[in-house]
N, C-alpha and C. Protein backbone atom coordinates (compact mmCIF):
# COMPACT_ATOMS: atom_id res chain seq x y z
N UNK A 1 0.85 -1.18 0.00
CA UNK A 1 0.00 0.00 0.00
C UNK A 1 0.89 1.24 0.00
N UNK A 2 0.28 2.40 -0.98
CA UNK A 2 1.63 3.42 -1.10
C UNK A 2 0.53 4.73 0.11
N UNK A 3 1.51 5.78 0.62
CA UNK A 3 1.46 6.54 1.21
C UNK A 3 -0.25 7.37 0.94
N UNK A 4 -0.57 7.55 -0.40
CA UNK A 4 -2.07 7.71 -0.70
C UNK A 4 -2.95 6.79 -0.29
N UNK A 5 -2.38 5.65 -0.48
CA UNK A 5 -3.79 4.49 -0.35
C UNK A 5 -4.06 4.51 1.52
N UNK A 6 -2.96 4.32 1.85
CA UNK A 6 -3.18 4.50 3.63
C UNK A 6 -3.93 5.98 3.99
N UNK A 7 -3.50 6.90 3.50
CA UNK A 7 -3.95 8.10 4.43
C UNK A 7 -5.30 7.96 3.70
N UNK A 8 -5.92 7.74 2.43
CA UNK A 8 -7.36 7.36 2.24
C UNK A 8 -7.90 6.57 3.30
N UNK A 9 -7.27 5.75 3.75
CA UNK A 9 -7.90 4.93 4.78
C UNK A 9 -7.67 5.67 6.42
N UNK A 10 -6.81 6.73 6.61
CA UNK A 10 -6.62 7.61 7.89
C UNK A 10 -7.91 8.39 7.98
N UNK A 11 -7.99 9.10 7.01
CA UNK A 11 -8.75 10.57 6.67
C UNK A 11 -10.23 10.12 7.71
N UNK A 12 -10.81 9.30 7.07
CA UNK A 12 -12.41 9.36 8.20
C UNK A 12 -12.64 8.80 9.39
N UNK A 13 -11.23 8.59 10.09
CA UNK A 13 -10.70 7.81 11.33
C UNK A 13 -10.12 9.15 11.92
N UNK A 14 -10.26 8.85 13.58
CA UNK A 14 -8.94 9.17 14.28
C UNK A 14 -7.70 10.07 14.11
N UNK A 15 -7.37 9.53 13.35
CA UNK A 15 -5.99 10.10 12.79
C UNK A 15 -6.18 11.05 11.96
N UNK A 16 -7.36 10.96 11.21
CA UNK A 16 -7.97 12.09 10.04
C UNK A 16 -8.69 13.55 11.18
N UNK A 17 -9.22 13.26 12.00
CA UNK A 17 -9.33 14.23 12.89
C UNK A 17 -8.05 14.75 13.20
N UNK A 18 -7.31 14.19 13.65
CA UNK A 18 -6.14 14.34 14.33
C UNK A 18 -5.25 15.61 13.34
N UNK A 19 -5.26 15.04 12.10
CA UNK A 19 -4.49 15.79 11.36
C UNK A 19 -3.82 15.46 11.00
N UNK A 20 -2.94 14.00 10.95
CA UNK A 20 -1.71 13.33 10.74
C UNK A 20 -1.89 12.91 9.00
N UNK A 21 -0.40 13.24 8.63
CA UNK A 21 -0.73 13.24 7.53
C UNK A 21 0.95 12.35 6.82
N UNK A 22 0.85 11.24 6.10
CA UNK A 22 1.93 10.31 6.19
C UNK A 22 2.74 11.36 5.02
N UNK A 23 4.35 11.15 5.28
CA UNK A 23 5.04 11.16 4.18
C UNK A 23 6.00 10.14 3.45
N UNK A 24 5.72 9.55 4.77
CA UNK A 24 6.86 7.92 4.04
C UNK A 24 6.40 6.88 4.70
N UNK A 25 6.18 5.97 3.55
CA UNK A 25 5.48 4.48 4.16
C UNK A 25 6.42 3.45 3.33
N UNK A 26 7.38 2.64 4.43
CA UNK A 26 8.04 1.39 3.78
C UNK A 26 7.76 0.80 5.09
N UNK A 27 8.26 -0.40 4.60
CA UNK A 27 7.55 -2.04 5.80
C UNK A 27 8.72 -1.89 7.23
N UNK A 28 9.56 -0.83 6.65
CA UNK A 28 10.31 -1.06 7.79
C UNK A 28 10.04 0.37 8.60
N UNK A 29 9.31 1.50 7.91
CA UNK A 29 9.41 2.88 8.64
C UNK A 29 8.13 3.76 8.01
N UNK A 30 7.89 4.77 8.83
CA UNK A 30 6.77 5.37 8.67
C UNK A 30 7.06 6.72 9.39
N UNK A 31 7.10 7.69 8.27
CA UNK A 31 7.33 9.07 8.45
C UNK A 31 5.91 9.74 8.17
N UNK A 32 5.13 10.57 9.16
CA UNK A 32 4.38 11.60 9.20
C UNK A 32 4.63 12.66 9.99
N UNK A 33 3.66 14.07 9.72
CA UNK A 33 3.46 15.02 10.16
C UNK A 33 2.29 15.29 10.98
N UNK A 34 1.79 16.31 11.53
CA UNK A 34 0.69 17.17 12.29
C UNK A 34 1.03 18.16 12.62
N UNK A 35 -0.09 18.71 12.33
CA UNK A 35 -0.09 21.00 12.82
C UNK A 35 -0.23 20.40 14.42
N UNK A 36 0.11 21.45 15.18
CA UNK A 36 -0.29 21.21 16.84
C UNK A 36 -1.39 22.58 16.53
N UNK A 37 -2.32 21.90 16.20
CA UNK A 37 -3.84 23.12 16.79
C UNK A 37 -4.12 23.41 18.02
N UNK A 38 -4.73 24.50 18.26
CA UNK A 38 -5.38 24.89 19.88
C UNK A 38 -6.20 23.30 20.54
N UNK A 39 -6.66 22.61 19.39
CA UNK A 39 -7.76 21.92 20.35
C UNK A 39 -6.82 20.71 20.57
N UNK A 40 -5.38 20.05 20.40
CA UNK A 40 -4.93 19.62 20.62
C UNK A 40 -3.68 19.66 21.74
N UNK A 41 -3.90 20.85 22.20
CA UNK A 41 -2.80 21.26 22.79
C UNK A 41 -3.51 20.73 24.53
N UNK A 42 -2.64 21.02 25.57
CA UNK A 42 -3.00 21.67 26.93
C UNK A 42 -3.32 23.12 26.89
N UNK A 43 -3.77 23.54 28.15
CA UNK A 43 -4.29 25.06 28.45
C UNK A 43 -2.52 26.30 28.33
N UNK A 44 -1.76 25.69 28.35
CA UNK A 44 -0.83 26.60 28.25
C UNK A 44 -0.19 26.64 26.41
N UNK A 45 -0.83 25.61 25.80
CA UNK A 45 -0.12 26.13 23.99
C UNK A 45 0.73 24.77 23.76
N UNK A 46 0.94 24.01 24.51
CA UNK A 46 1.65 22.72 24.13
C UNK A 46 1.04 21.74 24.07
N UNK A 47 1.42 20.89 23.29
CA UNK A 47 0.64 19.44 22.70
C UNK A 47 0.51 18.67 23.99
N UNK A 48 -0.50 18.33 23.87
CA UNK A 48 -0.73 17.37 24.88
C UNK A 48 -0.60 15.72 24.51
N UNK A 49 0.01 15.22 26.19
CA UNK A 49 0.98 14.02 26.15
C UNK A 49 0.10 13.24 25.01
N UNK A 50 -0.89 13.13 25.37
CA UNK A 50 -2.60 12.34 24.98
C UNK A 50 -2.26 12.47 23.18
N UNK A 51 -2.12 13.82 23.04
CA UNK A 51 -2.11 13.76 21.00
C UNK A 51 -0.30 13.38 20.74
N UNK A 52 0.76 13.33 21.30
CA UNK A 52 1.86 12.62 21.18
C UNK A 52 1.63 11.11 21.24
N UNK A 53 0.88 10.46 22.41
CA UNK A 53 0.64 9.04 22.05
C UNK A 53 -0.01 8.95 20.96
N UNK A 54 -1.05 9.14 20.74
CA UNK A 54 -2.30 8.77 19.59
C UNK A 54 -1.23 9.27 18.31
N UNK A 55 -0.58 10.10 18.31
CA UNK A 55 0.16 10.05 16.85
C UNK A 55 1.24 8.83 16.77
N UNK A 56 1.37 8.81 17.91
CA UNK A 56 2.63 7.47 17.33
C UNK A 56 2.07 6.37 17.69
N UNK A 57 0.88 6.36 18.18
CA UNK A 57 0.60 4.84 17.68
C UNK A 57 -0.39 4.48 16.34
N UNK A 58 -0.77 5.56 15.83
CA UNK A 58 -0.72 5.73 14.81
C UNK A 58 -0.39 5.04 13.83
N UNK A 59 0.95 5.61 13.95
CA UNK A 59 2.52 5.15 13.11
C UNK A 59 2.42 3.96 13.44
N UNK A 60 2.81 3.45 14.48
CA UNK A 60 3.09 1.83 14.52
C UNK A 60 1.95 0.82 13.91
N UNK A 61 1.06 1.80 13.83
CA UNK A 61 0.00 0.75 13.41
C UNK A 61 -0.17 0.14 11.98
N UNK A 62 -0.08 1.32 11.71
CA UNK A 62 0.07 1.96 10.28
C UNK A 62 1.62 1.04 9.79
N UNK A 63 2.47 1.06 10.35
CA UNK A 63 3.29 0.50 10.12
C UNK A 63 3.43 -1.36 10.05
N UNK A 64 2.97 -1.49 10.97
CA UNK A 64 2.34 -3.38 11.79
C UNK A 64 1.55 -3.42 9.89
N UNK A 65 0.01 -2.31 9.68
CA UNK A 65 -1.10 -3.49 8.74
C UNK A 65 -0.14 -3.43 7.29
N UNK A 66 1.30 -2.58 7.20
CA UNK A 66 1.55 -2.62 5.77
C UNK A 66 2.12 -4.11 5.64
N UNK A 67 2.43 -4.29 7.08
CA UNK A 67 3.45 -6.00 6.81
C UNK A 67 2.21 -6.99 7.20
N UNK A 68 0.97 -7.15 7.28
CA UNK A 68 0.15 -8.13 7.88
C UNK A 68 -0.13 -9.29 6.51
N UNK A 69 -0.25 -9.96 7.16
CA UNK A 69 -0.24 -11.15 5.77
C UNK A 69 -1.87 -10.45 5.34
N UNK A 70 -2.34 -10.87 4.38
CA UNK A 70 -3.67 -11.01 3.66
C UNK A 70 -4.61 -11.45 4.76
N UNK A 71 -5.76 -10.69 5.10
CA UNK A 71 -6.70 -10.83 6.28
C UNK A 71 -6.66 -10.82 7.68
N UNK A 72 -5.30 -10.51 7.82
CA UNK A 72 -5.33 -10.63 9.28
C UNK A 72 -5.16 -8.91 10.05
N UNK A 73 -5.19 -8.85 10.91
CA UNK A 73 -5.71 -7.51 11.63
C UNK A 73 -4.45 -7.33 12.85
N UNK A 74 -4.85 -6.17 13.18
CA UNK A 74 -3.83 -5.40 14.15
C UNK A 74 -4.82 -4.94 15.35
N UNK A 75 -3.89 -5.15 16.80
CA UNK A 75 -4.15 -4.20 17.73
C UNK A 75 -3.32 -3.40 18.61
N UNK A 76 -2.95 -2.60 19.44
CA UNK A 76 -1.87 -2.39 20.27
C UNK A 76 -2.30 -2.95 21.72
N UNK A 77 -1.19 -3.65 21.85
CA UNK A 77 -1.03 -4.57 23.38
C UNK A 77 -0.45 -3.46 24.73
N UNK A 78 0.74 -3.08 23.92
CA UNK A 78 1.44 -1.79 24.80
C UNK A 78 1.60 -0.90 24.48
N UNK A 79 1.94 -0.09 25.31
CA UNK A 79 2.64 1.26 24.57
C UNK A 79 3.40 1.85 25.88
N UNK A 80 4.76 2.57 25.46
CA UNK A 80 5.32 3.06 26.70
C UNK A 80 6.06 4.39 26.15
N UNK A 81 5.30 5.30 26.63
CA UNK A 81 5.87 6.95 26.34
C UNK A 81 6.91 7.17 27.44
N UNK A 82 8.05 8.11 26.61
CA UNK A 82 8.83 9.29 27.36
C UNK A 82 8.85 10.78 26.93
N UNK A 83 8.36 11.28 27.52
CA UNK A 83 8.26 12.74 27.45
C UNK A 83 9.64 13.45 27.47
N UNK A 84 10.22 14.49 26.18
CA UNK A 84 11.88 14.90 26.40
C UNK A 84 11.06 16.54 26.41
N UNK A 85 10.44 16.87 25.36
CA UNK A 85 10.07 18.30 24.83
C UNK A 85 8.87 18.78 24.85
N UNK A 86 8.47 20.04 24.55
CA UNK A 86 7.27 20.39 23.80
C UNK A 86 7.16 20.68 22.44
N UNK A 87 5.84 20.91 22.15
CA UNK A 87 5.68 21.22 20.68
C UNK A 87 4.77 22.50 21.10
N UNK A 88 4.96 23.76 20.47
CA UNK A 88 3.71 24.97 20.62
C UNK A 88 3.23 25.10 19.36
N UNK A 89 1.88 25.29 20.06
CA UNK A 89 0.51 25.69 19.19
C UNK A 89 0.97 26.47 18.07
N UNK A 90 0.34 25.99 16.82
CA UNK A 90 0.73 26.65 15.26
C UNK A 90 2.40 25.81 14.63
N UNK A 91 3.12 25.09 15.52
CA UNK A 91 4.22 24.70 15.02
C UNK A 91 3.61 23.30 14.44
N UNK A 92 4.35 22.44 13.73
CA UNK A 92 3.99 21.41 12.81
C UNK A 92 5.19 19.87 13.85
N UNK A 93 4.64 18.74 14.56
CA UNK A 93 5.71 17.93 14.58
C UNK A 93 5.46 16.76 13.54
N UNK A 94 6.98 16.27 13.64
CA UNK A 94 7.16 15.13 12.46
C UNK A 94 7.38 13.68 13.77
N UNK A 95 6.88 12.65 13.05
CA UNK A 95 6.89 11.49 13.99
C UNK A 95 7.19 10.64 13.10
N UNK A 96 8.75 9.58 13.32
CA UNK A 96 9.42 8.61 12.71
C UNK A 96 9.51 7.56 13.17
N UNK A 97 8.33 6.57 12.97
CA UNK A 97 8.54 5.33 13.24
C UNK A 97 9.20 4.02 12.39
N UNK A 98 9.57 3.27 13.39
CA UNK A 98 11.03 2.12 13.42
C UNK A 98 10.42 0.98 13.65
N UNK A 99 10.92 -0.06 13.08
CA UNK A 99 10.24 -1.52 13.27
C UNK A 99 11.56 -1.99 13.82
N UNK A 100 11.40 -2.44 15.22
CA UNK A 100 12.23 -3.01 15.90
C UNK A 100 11.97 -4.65 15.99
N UNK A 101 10.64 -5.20 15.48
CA UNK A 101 10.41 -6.54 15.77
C UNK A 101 9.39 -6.67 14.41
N UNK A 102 9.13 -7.31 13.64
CA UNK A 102 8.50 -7.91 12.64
C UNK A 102 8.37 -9.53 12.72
N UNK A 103 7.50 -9.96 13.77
CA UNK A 103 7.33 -11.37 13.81
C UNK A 103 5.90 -12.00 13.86
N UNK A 104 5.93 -13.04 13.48
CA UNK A 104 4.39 -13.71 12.84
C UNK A 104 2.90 -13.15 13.99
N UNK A 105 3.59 -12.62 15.32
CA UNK A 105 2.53 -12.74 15.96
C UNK A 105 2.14 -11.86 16.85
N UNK A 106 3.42 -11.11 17.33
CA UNK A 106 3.78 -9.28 17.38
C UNK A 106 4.44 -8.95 16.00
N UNK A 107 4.07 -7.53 16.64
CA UNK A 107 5.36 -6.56 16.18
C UNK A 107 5.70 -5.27 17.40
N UNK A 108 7.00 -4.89 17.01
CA UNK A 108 6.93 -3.84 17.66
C UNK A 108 7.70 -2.48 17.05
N UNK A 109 7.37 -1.25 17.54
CA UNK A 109 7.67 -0.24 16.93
C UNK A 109 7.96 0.75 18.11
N UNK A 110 8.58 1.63 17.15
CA UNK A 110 9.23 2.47 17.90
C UNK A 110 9.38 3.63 17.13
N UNK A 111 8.55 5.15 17.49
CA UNK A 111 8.42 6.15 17.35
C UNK A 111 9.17 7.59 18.14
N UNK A 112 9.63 8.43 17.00
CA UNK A 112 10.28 9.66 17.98
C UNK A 112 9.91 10.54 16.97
N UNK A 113 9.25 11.48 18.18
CA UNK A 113 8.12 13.14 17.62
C UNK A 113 9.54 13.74 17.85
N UNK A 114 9.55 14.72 16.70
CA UNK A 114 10.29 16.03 16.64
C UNK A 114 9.59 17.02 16.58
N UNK A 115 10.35 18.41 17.40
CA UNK A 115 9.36 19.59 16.86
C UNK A 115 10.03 20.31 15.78
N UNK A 116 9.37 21.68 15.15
CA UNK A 116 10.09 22.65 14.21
C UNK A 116 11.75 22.32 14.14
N UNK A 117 11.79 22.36 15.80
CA UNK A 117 13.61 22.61 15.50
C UNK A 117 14.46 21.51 15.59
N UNK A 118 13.76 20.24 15.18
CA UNK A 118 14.06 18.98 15.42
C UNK A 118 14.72 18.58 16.73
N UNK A 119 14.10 18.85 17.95
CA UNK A 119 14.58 18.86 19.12
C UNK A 119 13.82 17.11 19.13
N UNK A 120 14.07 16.21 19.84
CA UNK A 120 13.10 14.70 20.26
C UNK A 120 12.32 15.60 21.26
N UNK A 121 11.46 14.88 21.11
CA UNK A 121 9.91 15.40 21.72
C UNK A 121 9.60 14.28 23.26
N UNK A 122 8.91 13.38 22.29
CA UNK A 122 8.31 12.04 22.58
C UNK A 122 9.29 10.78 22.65
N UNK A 123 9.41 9.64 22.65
CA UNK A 123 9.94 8.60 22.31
C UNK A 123 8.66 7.43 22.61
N UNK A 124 8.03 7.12 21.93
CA UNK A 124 6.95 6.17 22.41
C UNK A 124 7.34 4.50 21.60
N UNK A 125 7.12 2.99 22.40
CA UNK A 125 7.84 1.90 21.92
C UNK A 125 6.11 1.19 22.59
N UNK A 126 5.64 1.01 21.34
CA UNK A 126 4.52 0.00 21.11
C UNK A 126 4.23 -1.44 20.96
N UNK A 127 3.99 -2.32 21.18
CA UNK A 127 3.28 -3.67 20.80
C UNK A 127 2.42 -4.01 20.16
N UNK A 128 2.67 -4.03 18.74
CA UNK A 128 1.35 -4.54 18.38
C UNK A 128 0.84 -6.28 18.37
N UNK A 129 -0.33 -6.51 18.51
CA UNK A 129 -0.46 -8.26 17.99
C UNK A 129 -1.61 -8.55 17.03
N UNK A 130 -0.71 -9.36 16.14
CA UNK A 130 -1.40 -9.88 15.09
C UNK A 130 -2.52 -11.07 15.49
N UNK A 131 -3.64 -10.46 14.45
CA UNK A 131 -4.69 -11.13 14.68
C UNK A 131 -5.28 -11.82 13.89
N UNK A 132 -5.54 -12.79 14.13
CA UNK A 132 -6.45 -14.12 12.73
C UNK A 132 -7.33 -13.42 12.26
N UNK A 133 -7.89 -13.92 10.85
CA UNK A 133 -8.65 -12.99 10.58
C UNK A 133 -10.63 -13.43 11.25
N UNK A 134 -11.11 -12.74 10.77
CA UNK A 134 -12.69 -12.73 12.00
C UNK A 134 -13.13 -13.66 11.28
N UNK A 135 -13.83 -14.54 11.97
CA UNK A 135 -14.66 -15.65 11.69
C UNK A 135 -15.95 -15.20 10.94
């Protein structure tokens, strides 16, 4: 699936609210963006922890269904954030996720938000598990 065909499938989800918008999709990595809007932020102008997770798991997910065999499905098991930075309201961050595990039954990934000045933001390391497909 190329970078159009996925964000067709973002846009009326979650992520399409969100704003996330892919620029690189290979089986091993997944580069997107997002504006930090007011309604995403906290009360002081910075992104809140809440829209740093949901973007990078996102990514991992997004990353997990490009490698899923034919019918089978994705969920996230874990997820474990570290907070380094902020991002302020009207600036744009980029989030680069990493496939650290590609196996028949997890996967796992690993995401790091940058802001404008490419400072690390976030560092968030996910679980996903593969799922049979529905009866």
């Amino acid at each position: 699936m190329d970078v159009a065909a996925m964000q067709q499938v973002l846009e009326p989800r979650f992520p399409g609210l969100m704003g996330v918008r892919l620029t690189e999709l290979t089986p091993e990595r997944v580069v997107a963006e997002m504006v930090v809007r007011p309604d995403l932020c906290t009360a002081g102008g910075i992104l809140h922890g809440g829209a740093y997770m949901a973007f990078a798991d996102t990514l991992g997910a997004v990353g997990t269904v490009i490698n899923l065999p034919r019918g089978r499905h994705t969920t996230t098991t874990d997820s474990s954030t570290k907070f380094i930075a902020g991002a302020k309201v009207g600036s744009t961050v980029r989030g680069e996720s990493v496939a650290l595990h590609r196996g028949r039954t997890t996967q796992v990934w690993q995401t790091s938000v940058y802001n404008e000045q490419n400072k690390l933001c976030a560092v968030v390391t996910q679980t996903q598990l593969v799922l049979d497909p529905k009866a």
